[in-house]
N, C-alpha and C. Protein backbone atom coordinates (compact mmCIF):
# COMPACT_ATOMS: atom_id res chain seq x y z
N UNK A 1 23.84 14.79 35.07
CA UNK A 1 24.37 15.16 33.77
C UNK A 1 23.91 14.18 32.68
N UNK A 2 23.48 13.13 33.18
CA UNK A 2 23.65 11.82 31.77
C UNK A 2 22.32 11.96 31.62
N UNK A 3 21.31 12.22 32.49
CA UNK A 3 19.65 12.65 31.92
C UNK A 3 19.60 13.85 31.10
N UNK A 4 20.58 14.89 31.05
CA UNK A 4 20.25 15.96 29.92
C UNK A 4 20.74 15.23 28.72
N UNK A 5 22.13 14.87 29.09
CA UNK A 5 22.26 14.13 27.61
C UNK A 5 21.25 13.38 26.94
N UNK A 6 20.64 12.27 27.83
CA UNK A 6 19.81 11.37 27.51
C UNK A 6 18.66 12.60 26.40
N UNK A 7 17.99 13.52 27.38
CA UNK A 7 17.05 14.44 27.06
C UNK A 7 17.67 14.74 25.59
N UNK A 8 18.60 15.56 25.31
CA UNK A 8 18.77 16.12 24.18
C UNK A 8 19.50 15.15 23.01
N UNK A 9 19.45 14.12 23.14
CA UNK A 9 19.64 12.83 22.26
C UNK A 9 18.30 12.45 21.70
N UNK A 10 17.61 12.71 22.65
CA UNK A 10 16.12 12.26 22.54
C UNK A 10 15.48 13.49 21.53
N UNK A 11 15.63 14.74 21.96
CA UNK A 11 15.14 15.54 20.98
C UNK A 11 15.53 15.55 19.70
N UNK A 12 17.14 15.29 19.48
CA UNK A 12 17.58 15.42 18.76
C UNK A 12 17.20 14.05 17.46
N UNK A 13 16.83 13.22 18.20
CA UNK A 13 16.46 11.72 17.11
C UNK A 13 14.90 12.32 16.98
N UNK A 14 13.92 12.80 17.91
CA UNK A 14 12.16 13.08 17.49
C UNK A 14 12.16 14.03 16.52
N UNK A 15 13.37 15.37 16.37
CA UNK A 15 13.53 15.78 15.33
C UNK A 15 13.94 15.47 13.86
N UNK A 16 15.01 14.35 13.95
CA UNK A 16 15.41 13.73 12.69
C UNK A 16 13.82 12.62 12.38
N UNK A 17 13.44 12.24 13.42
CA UNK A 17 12.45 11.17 12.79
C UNK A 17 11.24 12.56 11.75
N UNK A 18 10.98 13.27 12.71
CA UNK A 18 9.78 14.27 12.23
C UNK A 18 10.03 14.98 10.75
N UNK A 19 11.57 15.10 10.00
CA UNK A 19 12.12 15.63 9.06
C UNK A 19 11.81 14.49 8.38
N UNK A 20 12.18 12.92 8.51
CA UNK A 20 12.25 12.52 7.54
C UNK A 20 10.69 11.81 7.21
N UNK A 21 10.01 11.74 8.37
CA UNK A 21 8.35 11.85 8.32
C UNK A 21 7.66 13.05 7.26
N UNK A 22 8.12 14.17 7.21
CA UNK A 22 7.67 14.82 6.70
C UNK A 22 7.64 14.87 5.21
N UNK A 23 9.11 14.39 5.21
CA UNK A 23 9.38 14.49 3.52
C UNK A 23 9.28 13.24 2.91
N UNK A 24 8.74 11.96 3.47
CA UNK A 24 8.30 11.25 2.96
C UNK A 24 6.91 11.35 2.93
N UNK A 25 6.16 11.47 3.80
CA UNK A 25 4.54 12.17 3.62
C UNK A 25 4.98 13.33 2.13
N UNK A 26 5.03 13.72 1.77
CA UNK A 26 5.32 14.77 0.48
C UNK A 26 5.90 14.14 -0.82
N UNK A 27 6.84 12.54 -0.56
CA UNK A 27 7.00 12.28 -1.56
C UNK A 27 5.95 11.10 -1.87
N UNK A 28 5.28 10.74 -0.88
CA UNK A 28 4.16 9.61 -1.12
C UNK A 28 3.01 10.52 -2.00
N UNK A 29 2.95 9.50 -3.22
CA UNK A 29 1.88 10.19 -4.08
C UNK A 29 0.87 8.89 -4.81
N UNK A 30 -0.02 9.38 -4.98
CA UNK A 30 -1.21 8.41 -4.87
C UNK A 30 -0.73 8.02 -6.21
N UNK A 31 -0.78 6.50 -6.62
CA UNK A 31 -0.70 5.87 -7.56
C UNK A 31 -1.63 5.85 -8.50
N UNK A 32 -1.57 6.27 -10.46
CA UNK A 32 -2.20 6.41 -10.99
C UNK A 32 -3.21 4.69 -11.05
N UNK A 33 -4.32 5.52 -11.83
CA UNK A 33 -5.76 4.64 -11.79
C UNK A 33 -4.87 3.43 -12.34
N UNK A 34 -4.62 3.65 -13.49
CA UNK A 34 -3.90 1.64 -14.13
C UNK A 34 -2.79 1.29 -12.72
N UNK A 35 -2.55 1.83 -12.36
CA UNK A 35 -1.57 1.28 -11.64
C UNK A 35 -2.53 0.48 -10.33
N UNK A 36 -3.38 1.63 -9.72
CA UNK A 36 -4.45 0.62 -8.61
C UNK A 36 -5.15 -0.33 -9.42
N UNK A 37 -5.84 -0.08 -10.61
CA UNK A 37 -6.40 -1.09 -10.91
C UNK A 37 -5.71 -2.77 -11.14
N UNK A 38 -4.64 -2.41 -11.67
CA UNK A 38 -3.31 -3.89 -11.90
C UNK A 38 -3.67 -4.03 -10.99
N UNK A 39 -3.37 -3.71 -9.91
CA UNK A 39 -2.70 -4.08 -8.41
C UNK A 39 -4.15 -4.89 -8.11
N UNK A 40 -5.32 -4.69 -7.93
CA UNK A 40 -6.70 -4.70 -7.50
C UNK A 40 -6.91 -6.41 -8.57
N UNK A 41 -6.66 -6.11 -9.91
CA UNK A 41 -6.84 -7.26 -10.62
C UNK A 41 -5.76 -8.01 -9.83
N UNK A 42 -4.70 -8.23 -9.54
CA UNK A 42 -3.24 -9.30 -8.95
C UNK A 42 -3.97 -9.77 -7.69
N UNK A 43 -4.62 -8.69 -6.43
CA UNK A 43 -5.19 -9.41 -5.77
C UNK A 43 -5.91 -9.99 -5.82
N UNK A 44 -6.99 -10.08 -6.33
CA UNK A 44 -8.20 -10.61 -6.65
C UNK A 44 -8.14 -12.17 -7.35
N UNK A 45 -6.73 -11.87 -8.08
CA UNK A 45 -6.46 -13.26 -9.28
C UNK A 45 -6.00 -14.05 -8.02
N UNK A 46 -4.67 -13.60 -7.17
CA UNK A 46 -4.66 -14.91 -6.15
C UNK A 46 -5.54 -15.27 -4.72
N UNK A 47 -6.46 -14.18 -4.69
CA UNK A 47 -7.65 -14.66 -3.67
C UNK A 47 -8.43 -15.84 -4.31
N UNK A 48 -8.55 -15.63 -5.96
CA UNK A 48 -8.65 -16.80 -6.68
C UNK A 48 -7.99 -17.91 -6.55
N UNK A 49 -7.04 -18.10 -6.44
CA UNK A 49 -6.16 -19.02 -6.77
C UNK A 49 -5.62 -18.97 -7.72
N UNK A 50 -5.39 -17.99 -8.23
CA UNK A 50 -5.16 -18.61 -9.93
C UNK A 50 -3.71 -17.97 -10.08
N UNK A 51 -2.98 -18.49 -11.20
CA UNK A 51 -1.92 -17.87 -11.69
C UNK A 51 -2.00 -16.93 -13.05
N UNK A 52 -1.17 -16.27 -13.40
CA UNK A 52 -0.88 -15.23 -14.30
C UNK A 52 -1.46 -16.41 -15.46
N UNK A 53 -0.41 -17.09 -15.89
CA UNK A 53 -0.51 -18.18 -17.18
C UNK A 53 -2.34 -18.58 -16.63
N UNK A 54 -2.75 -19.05 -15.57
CA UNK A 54 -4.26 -19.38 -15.76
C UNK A 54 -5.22 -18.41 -16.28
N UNK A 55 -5.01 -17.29 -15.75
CA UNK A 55 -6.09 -16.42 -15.71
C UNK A 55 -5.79 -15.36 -17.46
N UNK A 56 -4.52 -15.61 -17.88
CA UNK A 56 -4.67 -15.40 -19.18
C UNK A 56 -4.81 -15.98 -20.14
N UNK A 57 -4.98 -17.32 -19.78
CA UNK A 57 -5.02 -18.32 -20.96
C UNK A 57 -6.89 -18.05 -21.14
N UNK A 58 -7.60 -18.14 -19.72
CA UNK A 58 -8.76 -17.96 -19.26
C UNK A 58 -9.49 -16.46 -20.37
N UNK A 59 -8.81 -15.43 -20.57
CA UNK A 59 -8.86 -14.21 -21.23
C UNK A 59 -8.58 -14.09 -22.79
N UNK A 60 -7.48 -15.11 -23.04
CA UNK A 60 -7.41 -15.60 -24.53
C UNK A 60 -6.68 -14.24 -24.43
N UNK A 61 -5.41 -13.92 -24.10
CA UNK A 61 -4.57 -13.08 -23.89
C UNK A 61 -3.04 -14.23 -23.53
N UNK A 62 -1.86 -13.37 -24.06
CA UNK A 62 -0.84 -13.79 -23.62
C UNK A 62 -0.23 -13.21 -21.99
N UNK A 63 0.69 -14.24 -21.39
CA UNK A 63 0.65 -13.93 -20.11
C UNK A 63 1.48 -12.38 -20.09
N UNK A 64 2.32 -12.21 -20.66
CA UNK A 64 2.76 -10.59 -20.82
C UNK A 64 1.84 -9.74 -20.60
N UNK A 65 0.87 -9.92 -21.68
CA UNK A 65 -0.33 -8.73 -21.43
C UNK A 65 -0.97 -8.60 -20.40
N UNK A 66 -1.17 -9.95 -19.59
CA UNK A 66 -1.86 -9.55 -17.91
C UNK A 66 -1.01 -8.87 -16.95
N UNK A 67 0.42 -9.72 -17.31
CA UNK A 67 1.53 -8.83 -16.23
C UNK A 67 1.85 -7.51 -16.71
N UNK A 68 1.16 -6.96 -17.68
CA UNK A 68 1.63 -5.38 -17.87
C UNK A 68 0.32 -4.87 -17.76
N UNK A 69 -0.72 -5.63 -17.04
CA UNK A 69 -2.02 -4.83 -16.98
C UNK A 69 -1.86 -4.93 -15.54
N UNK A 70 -1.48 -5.87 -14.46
CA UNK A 70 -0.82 -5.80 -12.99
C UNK A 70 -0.35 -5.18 -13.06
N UNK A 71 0.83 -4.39 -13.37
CA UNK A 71 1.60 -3.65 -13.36
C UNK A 71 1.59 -2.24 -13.61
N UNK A 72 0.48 -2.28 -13.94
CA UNK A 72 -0.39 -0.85 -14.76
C UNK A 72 0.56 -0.23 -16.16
N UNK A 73 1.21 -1.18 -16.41
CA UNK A 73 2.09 -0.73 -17.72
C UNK A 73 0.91 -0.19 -18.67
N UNK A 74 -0.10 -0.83 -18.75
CA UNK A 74 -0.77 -1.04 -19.93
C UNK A 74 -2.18 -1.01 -19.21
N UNK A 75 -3.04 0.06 -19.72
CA UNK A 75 -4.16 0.61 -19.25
C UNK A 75 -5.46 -0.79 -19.72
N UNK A 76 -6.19 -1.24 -19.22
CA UNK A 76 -7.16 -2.47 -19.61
C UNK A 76 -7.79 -1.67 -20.31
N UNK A 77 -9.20 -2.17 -21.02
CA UNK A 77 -10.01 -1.13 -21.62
C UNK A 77 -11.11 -1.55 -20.85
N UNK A 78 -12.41 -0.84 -20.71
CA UNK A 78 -13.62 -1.12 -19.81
C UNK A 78 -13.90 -2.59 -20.03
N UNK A 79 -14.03 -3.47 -21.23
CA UNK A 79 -14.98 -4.17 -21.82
C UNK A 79 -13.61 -5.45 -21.12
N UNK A 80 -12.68 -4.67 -21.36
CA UNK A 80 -11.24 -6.32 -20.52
C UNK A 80 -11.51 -6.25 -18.73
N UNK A 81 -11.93 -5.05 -18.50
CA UNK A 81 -12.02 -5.07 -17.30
C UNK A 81 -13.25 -6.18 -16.92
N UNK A 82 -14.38 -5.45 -17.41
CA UNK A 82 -15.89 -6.52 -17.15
C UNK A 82 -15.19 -7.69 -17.26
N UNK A 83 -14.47 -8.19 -18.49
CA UNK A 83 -14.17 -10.01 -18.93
C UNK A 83 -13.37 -10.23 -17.21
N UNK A 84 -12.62 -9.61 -16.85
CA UNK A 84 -12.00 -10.32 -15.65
C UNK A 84 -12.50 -9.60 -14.60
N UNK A 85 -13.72 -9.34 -14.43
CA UNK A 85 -14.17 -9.00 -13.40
C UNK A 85 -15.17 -10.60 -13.14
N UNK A 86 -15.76 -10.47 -14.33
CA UNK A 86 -16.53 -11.98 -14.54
C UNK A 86 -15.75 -13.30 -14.40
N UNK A 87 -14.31 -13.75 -14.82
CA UNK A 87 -13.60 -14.45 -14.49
C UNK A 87 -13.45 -14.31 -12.92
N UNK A 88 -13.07 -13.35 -12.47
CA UNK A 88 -13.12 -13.25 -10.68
C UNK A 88 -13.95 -13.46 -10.13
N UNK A 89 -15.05 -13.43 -10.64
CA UNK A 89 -16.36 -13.32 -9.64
C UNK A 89 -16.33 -12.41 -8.87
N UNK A 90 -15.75 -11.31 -9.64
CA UNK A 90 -16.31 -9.67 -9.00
C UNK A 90 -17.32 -8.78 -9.49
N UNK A 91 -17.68 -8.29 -8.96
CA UNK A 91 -18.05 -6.93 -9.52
C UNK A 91 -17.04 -5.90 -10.44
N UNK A 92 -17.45 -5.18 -11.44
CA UNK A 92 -17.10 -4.66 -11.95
C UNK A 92 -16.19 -3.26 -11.07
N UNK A 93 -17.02 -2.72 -10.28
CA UNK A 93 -16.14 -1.64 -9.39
C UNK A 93 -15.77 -2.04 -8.72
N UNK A 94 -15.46 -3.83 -7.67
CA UNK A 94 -14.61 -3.55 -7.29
C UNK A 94 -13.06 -3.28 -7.43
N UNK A 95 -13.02 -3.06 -9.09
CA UNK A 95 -11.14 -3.02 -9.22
C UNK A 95 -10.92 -1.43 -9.61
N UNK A 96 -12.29 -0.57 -8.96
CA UNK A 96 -12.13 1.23 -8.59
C UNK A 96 -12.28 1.58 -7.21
N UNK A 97 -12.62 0.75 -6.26
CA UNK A 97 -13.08 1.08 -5.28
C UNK A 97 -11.26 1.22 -3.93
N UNK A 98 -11.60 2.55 -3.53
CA UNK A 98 -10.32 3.02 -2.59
C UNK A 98 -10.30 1.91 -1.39
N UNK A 99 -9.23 1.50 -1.15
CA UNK A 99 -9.41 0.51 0.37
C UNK A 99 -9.86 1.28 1.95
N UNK A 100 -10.74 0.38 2.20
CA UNK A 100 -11.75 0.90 3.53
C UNK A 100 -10.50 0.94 4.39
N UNK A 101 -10.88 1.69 5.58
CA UNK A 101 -9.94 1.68 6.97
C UNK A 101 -9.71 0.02 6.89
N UNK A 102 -10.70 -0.72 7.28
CA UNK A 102 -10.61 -1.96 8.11
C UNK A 102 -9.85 -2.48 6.71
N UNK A 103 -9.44 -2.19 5.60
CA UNK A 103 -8.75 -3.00 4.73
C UNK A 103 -7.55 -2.84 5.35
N UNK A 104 -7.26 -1.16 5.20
CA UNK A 104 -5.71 -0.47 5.48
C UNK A 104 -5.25 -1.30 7.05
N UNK A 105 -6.03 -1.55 7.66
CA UNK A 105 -5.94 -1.88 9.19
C UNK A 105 -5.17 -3.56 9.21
N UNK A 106 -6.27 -4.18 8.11
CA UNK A 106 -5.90 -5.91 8.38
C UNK A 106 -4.22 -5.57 7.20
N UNK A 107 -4.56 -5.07 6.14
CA UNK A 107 -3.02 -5.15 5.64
C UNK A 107 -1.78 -4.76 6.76
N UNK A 108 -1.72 -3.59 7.57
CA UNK A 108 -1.09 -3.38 8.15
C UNK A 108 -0.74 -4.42 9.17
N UNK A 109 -1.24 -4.95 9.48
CA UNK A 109 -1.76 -6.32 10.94
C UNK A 109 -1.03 -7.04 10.02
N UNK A 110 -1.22 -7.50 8.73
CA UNK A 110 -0.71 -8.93 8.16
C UNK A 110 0.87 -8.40 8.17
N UNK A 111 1.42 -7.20 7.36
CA UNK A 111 2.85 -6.94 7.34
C UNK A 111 3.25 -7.10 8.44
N UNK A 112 2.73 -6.33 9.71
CA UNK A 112 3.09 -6.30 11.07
C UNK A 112 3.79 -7.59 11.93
N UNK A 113 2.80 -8.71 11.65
CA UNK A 113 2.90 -9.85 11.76
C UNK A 113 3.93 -11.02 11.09
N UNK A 114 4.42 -10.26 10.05
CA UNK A 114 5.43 -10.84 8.90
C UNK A 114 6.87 -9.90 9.50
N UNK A 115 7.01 -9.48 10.91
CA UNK A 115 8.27 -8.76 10.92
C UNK A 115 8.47 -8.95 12.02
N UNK A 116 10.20 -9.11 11.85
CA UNK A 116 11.35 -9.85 13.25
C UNK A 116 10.92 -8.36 14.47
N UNK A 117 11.25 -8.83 15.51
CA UNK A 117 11.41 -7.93 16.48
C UNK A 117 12.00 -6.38 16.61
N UNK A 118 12.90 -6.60 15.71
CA UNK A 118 13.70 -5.22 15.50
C UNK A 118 13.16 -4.34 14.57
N UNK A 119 12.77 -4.76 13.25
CA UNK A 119 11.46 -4.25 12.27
C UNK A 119 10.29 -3.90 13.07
N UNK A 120 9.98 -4.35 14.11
CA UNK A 120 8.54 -4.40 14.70
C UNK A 120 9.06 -2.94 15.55
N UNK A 121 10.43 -2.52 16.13
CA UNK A 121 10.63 -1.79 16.97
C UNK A 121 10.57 -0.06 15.89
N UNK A 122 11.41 -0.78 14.81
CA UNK A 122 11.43 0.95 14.22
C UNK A 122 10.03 1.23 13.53
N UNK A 123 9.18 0.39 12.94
CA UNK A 123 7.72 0.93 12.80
C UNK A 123 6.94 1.70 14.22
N UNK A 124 7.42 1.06 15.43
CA UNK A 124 6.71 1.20 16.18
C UNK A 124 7.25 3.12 16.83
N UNK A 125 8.30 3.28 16.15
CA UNK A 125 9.02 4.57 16.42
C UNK A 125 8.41 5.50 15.32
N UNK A 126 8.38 4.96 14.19
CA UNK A 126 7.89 5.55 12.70
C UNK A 126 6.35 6.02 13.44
N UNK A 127 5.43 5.42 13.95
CA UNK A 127 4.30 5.42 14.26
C UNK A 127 4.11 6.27 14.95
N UNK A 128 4.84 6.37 15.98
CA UNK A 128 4.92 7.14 17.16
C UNK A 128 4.93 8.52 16.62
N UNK A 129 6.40 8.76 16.29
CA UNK A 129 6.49 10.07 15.31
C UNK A 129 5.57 10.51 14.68
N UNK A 130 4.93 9.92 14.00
CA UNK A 130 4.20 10.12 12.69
C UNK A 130 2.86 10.94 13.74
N UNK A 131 2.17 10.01 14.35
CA UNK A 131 1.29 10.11 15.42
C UNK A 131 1.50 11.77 15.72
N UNK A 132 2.94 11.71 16.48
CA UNK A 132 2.90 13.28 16.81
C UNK A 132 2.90 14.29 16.11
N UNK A 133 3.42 14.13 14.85
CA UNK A 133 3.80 15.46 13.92
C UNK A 133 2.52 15.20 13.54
N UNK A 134 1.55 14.39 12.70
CA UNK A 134 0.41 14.81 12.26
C UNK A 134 -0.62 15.24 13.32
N UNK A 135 -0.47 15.40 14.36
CA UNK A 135 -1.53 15.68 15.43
C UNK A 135 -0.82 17.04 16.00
N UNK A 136 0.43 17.38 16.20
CA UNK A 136 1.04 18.75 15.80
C UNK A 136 0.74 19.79 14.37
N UNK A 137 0.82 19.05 13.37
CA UNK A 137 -0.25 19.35 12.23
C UNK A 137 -1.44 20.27 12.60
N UNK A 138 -1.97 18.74 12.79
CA UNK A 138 -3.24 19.49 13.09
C UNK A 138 -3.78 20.98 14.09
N UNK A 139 -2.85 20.80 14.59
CA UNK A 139 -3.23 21.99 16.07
C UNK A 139 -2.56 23.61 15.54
N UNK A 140 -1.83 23.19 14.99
CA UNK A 140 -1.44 24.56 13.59
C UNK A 140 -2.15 24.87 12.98
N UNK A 141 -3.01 24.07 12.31
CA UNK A 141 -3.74 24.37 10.96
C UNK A 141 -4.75 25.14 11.49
């Protein structure tokens, strides 16, 4: 008797995980361009080393205006982009360019690595799920 229970406890949680998998896949929506680009300039400034106050004093900008260009409050214009692409010692595209697998892969590895045992257990359920309904997905489509 306690293995059916077990069984239909079990269905009953792969179904709640797969509902709320689903409708978060639907509310995840790709972040507008200023918004990746901030984000792309923030990394880049502390792969630098540098701080907000450095890298705008560096721009002849107040530090507000960089943290609302991180932030994608406030759209850069091409010609601010080049100036802190050149302050970075980047390239100009890289603050358009989408993150490669092996990016998505080491970010995931670094969070992964930044979480207690019990965090490590419900990703590892999130995953699982996820795993099945999009590969159930697929065999529908």
């Amino acid at each position: 008797m306690r293995h059916s229970t077990d069984w239909a406890f079990q269905r009953k949680w792969q179904s709640l995980c797969q509902q709320n998998i689903a409708v978060l896949m639907n509310s995840i929506e790709k972040p507008s361009l200023s918004i990746r680009v901030g984000r792309l300039i923030a990394e880049h400034r502390k792969s630098e080393g540098l701080t907000q106050a450095k890298l705008s004093e560096m721009m002849q900008v107040e530090k507000e205006t960089l943290s609302r260009i991180e932030t994608g409050k406030i759209s850069p214009s091409l010609d601010r982009i080049e100036q802190i692409a050149s302050l970075l010692h980047r390239p100009v595209y890289d603050f358009f360019l989408e993150p490669t697998e092996n990016d998505l892969e080491h970010s995931i590895l670094e969070m992964f690595q930044n979480m207690n045992v019990e965090q490590k257990k419900y990703v590892y359920i999130i995953i699982r799920e996820l795993t099945k309904l999009t590969s159930y997905s697929s065999v529908k489509s």
